[in-house]
C-alpha atoms as a PDB file:
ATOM      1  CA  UNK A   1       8.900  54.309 -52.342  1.00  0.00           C
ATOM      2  CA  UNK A   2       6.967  52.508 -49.717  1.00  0.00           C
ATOM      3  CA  UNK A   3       3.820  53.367 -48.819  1.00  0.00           C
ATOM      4  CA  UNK A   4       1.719  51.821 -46.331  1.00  0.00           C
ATOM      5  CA  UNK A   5      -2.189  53.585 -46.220  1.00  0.00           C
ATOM      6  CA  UNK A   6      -4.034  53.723 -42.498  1.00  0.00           C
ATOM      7  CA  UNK A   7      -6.742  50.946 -43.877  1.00  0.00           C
ATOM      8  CA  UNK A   8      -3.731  48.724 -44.720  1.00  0.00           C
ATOM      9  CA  UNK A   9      -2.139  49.624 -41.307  1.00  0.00           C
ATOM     10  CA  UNK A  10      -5.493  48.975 -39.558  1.00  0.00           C
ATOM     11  CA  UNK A  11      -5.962  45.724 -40.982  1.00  0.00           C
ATOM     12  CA  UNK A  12      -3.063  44.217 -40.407  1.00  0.00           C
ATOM     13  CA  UNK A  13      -3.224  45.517 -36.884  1.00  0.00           C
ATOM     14  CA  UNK A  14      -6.615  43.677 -36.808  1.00  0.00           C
ATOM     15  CA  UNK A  15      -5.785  40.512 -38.253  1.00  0.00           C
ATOM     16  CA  UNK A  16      -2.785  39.998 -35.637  1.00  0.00           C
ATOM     17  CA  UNK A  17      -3.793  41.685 -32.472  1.00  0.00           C
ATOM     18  CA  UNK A  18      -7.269  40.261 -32.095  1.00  0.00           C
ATOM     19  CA  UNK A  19      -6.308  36.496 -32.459  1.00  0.00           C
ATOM     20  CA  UNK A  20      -3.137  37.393 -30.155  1.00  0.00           C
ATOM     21  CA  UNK A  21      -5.642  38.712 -27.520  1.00  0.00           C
ATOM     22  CA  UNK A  22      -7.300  35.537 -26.886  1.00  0.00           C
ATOM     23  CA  UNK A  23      -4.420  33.241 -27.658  1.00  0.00           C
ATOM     24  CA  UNK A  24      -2.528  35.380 -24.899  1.00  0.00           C
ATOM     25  CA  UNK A  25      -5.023  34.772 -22.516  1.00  0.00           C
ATOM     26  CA  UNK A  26      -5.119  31.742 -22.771  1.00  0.00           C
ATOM     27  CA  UNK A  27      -1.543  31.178 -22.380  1.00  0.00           C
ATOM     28  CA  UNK A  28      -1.746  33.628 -18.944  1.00  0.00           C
ATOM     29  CA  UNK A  29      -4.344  31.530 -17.459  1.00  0.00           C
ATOM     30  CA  UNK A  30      -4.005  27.748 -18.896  1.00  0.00           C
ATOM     31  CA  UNK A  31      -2.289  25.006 -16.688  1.00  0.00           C
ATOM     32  CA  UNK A  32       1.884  24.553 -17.674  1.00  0.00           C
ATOM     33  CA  UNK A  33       2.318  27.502 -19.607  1.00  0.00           C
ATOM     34  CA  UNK A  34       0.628  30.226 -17.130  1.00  0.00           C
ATOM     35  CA  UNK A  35       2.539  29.450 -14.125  1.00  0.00           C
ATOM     36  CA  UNK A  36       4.393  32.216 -12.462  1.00  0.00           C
ATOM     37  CA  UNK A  37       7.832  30.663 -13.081  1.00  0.00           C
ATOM     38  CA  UNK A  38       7.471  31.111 -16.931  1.00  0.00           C
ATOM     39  CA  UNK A  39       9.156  34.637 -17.615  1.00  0.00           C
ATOM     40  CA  UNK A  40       6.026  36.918 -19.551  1.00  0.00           C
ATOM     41  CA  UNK A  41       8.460  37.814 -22.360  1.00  0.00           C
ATOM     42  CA  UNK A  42       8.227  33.726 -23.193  1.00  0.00           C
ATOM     43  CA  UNK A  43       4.385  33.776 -22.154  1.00  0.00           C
ATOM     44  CA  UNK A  44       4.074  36.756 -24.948  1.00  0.00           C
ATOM     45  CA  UNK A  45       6.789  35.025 -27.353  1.00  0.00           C
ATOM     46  CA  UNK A  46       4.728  31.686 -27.784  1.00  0.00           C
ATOM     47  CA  UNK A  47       1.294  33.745 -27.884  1.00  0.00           C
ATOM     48  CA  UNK A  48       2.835  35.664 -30.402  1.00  0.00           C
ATOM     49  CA  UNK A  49       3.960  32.224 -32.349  1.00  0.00           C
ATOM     50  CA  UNK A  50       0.829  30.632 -32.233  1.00  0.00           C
ATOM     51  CA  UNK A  51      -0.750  33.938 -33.693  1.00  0.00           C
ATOM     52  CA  UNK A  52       1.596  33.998 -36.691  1.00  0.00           C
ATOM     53  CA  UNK A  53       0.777  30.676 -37.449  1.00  0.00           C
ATOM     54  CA  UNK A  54      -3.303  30.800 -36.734  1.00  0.00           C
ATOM     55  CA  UNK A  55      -4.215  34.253 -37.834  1.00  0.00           C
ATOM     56  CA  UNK A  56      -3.574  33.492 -41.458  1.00  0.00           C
ATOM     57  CA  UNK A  57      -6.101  30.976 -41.697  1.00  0.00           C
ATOM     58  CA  UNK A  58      -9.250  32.887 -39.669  1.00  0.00           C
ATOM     59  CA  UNK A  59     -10.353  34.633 -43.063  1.00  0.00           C
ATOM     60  CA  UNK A  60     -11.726  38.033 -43.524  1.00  0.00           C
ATOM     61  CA  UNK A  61     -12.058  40.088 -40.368  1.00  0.00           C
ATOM     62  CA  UNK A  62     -14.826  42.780 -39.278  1.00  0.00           C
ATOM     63  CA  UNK A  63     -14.259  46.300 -40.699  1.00  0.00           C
ATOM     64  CA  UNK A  64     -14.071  48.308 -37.793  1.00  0.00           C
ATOM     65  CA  UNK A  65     -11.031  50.106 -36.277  1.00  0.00           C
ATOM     66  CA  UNK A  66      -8.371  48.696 -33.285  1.00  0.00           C
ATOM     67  CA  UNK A  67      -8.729  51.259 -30.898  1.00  0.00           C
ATOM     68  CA  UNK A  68     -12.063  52.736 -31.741  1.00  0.00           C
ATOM     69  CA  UNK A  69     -14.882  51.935 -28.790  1.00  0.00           C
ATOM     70  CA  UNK A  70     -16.363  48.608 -30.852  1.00  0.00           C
ATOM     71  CA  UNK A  71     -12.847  47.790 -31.596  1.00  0.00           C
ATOM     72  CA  UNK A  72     -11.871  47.223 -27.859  1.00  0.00           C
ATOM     73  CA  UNK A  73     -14.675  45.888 -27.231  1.00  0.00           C
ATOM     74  CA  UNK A  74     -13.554  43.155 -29.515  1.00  0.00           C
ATOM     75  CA  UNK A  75     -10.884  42.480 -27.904  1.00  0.00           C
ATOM     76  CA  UNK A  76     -12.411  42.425 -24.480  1.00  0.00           C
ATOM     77  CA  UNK A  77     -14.600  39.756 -25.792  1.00  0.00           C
ATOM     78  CA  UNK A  78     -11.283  37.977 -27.086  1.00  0.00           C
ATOM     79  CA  UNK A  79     -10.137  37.887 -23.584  1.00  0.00           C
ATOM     80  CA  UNK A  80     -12.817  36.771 -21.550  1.00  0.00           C
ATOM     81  CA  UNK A  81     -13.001  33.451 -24.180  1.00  0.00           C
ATOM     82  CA  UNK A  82      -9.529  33.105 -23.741  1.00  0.00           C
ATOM     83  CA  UNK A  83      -9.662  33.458 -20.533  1.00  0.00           C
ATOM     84  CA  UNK A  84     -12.344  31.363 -20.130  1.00  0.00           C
ATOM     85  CA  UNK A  85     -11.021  28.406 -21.845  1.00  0.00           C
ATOM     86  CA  UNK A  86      -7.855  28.587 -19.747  1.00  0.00           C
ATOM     87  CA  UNK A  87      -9.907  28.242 -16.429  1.00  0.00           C
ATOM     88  CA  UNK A  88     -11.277  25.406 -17.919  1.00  0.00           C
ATOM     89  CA  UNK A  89      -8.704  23.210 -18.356  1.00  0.00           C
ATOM     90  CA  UNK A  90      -6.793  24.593 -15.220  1.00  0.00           C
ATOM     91  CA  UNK A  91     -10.094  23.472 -13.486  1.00  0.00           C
ATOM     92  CA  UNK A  92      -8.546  20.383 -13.669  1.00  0.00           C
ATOM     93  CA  UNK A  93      -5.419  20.454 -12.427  1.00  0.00           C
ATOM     94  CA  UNK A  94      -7.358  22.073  -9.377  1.00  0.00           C
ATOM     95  CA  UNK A  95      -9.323  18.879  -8.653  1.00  0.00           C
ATOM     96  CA  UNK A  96      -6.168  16.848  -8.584  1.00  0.00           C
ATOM     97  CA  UNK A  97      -4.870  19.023  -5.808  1.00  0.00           C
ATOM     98  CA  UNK A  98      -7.765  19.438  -3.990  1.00  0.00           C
ATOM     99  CA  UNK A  99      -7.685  15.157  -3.931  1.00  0.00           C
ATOM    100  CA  UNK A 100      -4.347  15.627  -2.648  1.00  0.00           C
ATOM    101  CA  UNK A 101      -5.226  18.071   0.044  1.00  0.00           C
ATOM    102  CA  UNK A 102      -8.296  15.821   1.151  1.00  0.00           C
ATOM    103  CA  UNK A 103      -5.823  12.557   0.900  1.00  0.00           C
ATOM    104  CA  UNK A 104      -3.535  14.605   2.781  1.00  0.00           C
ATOM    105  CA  UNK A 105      -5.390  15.579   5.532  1.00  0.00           C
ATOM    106  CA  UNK A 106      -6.678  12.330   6.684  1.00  0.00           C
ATOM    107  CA  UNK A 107      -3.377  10.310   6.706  1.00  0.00           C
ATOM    108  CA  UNK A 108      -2.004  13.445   8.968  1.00  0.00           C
ATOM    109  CA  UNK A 109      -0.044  15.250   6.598  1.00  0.00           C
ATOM    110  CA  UNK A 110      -2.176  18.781   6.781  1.00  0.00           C
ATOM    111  CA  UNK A 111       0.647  20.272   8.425  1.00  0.00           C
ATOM    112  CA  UNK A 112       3.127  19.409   5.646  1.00  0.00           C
ATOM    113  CA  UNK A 113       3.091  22.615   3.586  1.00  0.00           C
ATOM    114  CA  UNK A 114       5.611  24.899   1.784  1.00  0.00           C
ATOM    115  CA  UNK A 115       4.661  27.478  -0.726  1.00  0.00           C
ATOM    116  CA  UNK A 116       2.913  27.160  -3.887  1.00  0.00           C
ATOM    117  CA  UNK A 117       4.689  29.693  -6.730  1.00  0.00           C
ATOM    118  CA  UNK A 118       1.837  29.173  -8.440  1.00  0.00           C
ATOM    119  CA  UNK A 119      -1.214  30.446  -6.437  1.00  0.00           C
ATOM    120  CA  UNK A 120       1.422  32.611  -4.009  1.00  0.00           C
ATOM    121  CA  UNK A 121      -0.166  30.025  -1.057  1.00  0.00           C
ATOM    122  CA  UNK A 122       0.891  27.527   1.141  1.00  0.00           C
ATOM    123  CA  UNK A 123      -0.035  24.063  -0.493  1.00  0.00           C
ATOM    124  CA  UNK A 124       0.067  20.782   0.713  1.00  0.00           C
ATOM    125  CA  UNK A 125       2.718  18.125  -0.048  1.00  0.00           C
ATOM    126  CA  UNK A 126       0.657  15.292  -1.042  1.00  0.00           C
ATOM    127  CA  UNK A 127      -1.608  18.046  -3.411  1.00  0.00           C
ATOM    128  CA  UNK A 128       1.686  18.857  -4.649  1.00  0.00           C
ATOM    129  CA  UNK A 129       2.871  15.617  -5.341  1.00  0.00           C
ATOM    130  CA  UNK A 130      -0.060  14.423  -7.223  1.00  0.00           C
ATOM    131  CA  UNK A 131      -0.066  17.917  -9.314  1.00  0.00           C
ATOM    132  CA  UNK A 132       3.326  17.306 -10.604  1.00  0.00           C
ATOM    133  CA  UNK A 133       2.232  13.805 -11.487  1.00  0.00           C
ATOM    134  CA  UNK A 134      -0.483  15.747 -13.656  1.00  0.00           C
ATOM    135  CA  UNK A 135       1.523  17.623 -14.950  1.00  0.00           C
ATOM    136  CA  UNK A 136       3.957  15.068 -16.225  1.00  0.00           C
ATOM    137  CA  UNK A 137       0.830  13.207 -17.326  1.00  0.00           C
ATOM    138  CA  UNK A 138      -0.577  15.982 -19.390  1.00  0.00           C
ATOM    139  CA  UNK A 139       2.425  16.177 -21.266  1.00  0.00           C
ATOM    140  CA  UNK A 140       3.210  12.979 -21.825  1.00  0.00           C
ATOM    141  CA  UNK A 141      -0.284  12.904 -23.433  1.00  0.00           C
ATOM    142  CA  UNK A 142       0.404  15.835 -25.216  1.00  0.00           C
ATOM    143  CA  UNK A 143      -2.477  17.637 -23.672  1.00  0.00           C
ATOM    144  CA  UNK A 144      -0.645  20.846 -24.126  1.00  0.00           C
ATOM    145  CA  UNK A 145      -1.127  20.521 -28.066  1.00  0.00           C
ATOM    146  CA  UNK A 146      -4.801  19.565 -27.688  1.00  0.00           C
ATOM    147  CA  UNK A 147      -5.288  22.858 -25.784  1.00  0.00           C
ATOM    148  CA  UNK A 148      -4.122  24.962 -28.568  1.00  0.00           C
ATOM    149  CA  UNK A 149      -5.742  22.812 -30.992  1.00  0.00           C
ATOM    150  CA  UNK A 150      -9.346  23.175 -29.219  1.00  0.00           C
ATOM    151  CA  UNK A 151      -7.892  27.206 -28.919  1.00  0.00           C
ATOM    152  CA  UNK A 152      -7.362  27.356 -32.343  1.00  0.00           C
ATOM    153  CA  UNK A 153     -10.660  25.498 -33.245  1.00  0.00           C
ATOM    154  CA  UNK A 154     -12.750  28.132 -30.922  1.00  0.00           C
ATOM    155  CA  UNK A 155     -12.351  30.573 -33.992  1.00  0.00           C
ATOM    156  CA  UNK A 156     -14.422  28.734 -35.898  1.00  0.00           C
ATOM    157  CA  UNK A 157     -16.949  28.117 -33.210  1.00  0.00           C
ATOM    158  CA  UNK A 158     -16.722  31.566 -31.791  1.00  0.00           C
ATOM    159  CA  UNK A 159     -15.678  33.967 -34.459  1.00  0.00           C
ATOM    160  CA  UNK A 160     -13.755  37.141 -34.027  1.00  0.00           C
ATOM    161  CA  UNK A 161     -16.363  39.880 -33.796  1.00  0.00           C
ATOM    162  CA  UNK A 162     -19.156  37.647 -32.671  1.00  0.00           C
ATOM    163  CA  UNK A 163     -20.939  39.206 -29.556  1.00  0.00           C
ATOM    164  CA  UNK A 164     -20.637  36.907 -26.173  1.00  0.00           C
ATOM    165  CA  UNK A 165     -24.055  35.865 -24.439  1.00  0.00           C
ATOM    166  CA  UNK A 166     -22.508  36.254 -21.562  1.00  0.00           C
ATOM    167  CA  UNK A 167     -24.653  34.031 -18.720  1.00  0.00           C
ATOM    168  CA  UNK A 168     -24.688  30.673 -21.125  1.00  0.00           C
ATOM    169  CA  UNK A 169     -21.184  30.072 -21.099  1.00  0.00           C
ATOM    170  CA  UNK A 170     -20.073  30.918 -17.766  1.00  0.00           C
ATOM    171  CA  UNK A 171     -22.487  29.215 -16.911  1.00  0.00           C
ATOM    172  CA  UNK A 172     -21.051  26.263 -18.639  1.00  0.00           C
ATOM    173  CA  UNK A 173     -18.227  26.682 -17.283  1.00  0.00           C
ATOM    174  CA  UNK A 174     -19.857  26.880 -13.663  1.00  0.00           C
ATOM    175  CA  UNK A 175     -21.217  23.606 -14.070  1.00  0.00           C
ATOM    176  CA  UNK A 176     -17.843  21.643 -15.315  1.00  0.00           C
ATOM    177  CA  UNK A 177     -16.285  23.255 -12.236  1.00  0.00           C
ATOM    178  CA  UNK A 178     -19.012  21.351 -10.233  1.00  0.00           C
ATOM    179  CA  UNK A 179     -18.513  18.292 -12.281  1.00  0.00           C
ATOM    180  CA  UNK A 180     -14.551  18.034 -12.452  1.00  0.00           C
ATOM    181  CA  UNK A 181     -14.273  18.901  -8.899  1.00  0.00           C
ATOM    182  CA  UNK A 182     -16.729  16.009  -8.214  1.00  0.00           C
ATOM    183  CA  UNK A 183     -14.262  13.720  -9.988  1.00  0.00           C
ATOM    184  CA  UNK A 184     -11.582  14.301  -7.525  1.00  0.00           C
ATOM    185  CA  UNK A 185     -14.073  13.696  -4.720  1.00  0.00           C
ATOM    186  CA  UNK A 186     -14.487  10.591  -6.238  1.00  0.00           C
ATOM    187  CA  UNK A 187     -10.851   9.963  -6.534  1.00  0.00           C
ATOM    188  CA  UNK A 188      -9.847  10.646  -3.047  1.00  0.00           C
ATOM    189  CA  UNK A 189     -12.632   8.888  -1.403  1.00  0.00           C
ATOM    190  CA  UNK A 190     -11.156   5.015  -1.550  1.00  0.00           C
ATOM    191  CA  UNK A 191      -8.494   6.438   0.446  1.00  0.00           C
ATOM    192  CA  UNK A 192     -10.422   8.590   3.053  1.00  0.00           C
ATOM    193  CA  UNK A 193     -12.949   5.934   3.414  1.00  0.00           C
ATOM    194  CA  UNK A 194      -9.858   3.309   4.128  1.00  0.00           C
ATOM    195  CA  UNK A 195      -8.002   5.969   6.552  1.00  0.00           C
ATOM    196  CA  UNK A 196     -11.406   5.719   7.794  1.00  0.00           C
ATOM    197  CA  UNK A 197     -12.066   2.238   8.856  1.00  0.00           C
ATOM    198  CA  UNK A 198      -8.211   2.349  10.432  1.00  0.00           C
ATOM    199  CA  UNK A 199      -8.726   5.560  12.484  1.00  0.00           C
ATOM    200  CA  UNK A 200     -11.952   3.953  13.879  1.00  0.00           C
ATOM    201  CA  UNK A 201     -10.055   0.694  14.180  1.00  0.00           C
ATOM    202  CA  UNK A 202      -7.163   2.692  16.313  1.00  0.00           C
ATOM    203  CA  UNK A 203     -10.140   3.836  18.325  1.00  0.00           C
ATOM    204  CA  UNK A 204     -11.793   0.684  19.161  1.00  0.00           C
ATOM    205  CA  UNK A 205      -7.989  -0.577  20.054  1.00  0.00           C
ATOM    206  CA  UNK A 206      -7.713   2.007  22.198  1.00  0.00           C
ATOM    207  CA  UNK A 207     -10.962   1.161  24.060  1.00  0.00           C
ATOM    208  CA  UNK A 208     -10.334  -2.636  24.538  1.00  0.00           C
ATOM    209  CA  UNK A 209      -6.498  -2.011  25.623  1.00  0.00           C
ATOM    210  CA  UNK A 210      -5.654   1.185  26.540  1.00  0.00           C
ATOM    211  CA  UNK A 211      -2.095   0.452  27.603  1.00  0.00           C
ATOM    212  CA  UNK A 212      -1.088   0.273  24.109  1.00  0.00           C
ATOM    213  CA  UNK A 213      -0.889   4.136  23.591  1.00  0.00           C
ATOM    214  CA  UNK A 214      -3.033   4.369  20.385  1.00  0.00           C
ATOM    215  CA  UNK A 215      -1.725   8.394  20.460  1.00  0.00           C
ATOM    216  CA  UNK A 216       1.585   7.212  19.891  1.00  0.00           C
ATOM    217  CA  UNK A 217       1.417   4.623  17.023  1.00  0.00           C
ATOM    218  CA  UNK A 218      -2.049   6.135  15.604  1.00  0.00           C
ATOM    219  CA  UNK A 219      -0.062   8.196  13.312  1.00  0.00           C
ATOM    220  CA  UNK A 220       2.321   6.051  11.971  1.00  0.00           C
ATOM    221  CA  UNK A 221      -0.261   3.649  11.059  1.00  0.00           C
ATOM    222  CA  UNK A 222      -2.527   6.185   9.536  1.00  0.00           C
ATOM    223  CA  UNK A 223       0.614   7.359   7.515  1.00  0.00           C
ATOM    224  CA  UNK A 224       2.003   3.750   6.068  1.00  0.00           C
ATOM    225  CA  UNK A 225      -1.737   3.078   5.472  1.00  0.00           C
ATOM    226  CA  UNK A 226      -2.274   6.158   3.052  1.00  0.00           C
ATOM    227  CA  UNK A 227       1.109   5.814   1.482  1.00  0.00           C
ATOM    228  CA  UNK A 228       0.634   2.035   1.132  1.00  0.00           C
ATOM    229  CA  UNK A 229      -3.398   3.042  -0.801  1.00  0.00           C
ATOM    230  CA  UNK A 230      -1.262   6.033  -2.887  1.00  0.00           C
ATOM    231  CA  UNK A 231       1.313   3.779  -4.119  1.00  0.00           C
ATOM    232  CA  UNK A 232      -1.703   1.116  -4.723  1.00  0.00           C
ATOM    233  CA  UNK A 233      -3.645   3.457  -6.621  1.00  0.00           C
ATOM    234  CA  UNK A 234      -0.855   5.381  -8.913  1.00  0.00           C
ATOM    235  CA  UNK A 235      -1.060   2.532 -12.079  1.00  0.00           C
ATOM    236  CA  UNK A 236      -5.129   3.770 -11.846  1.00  0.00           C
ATOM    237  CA  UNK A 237      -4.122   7.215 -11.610  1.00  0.00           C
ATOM    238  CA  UNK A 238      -2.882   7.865 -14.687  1.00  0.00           C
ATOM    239  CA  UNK A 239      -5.639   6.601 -16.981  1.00  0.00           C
ATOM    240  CA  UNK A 240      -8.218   8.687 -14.734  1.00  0.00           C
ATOM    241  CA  UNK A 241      -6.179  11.812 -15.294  1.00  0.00           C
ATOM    242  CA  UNK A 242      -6.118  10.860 -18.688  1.00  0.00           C
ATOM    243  CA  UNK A 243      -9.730  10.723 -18.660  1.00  0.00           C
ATOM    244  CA  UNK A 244     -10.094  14.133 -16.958  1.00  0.00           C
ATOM    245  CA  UNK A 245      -8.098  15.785 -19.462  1.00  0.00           C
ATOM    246  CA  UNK A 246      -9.773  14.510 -22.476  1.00  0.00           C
ATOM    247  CA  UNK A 247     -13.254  16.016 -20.687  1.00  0.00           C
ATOM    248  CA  UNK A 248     -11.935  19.311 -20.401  1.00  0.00           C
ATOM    249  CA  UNK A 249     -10.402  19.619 -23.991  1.00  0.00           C
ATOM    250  CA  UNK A 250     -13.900  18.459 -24.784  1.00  0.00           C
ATOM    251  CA  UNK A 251     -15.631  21.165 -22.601  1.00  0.00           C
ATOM    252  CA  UNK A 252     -13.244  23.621 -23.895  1.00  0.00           C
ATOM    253  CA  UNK A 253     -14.645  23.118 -27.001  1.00  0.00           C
ATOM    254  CA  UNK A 254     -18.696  23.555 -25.117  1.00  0.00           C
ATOM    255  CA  UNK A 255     -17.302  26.345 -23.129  1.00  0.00           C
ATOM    256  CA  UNK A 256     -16.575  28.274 -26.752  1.00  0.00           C
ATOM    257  CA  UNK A 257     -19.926  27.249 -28.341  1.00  0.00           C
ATOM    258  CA  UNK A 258     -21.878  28.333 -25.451  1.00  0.00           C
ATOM    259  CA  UNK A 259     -20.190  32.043 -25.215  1.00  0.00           C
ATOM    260  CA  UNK A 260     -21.437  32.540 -28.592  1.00  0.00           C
END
C-alpha cells in the first residue's frame, strides 16, 4: 500500500509551489505573455511548465511549512521578485509607446485612438503601431526565452527563502524606469524636433503670405512629414529596440541581485 507521510506531502508542496509563485508572476506581469488576451488557464499552464522543468534543479529547500505564517511569507517574497522582474522588462515596451504617443502627437495624430486590451485605455495609433513592431521584434530575437532564462537564473541570485531588502531593489528598479523611459525620449526626439522646424516653417509661411491658408495644408504637411521621418527611421528602429531589450534582460538580472 501507498503511503505518502505529511513531511513528504509538505515537501513536495514546497519544492513546486514556491518556484511556481514567482514564475507565475512573472508570466501575469511580463510583456507578450501577460496580456489580457492570453486566457489565465494558459498563463497558469506555461507557469506550471516552466516549474516542472526549473524546480528540479533549485536544490534543497528551507524546512518550514506551506501555509504556516513564515511559509506565506515565502511566497509573498516569491511574488514581489516575480513581479518585479516582469515590470522590468514590460518597462520597456512602455517607452516604445510612450515614443509613439509623443511622435503621435506632434504630427496631429493625438486624436487617433481606439482601445488598448491591454491597459483597458484608449491608446494611440502610432504608440500602437510601434508596440506591435516591439513586439514582433522581441520575438524575433527571442527575447521571450531570455526572460525566462534571466527568471530562471534569479534562483540562484535570489534564493527561495532568502529575505527581500526591500528599498534596494525597487529602488533599482525605480531608476531603470527613469533610464529606459529616457531612451524613448531620445528616440522620439529626431522626429519632434523635425515636426518642429516644419510647424514653425508653416508659421513663418503664414506670416509672409497669408492667402495661402497655412490652417488648411498645415496638417497634411505635418502628417507626410512624420510618416516620411517614421518610415526613415524603421531600419534604425530595430537595432535600438534590440538594444533596449538586451538592457532590461540585463537589469532583470540587477533587479534580482539587489532584492536580496
Amino acid at each position: 500500500m501507498f503511503t505518502v507521510t505529511y513531511a513528504q506531502l509538505n515537501a513536495w508542496l514546497t519544492a513546486f509551489l514556491w518556484p511556481f509563485v514567482r514564475i507565475a508572476a512573472l508570466v501575469a506581469t511580463g510583456p507578450i505573455v501577460g496580456h489580457t488576451a492570453i486566457p489565465a488557464r494558459v498563463k497558469i499552464a506555461l507557469a506550471a511548465f516552466v516549474t516542472l522543468i526549473v524546480a528540479p534543479t533549485l536544490g534543497p529547500l528551507p524546512q518550514v511549512t506551506v501555509f504556516s505564517s513564515a511559509g506565506v511569507w515565502i511566497m509573498v517574497n516569491q511574488f514581489l521578485i516575480g513581479a518585479a522582474l516582469g515590470l522590468t522588462m514590460q518597462l520597456v515596451f512602455a517607452a516604445i509607446e510612450m515614443t509613439g504617443a509623443l511622435v503621435g502627437l506632434q504630427m496631429g495624430l493625438g486624436f487617433a485612438t481606439f482601445f488598448d486590451p491591454g491597459s483597458n485605455t484608449s491608446a494611440e495609433v502610432l504608440a500602437r503601431y510601434l508596440n506591435a513592431i516591439a513586439i514582433l521584434a522581441f520575438l524575433a530575437f527571442d527575447g521571450h526565452l531570455q526572460m525566462v532564462s534571466a527568471l530562471v537564473a534569479s534562483f540562484q541570485s535570489v534564493p527561495i527563502g532568502a529575505g527581500l531588502l526591500g528599498a534596494t531593489g525597487f529602488r533599482t528598479l525605480v531608476l531603470w524606469g527613469n533610464a529606459i523611459f529616457s531612451a524613448g525620449l531620445l528616440l522620439a526626439l529626431p522626429v519632434v524636433i523635425a515636426l518642429l522646424i516644419a510647424n514653425l516653417s508653416l508659421g513663418i509661411l503664414n506670416r509672409a503670405a497669408p492667402q495661402i491658408g497655412v490652417f488648411q495644408i498645415g496638417f497634411s504637411v505635418t502628417l507626410l512629414v512624420g510618416l516620411l521621418l517614421i518610415q526613415l527611421m524603421l531600419p534604425n528602429m530595430i537595432p535600438f529596440f534590440a538594444r533596449l531589450f538586451d538592457m532590461g534582460i540585463d537589469q532583470m538580472g540587477r533587479v534580482a541581485t539587489a532584492l536580496h
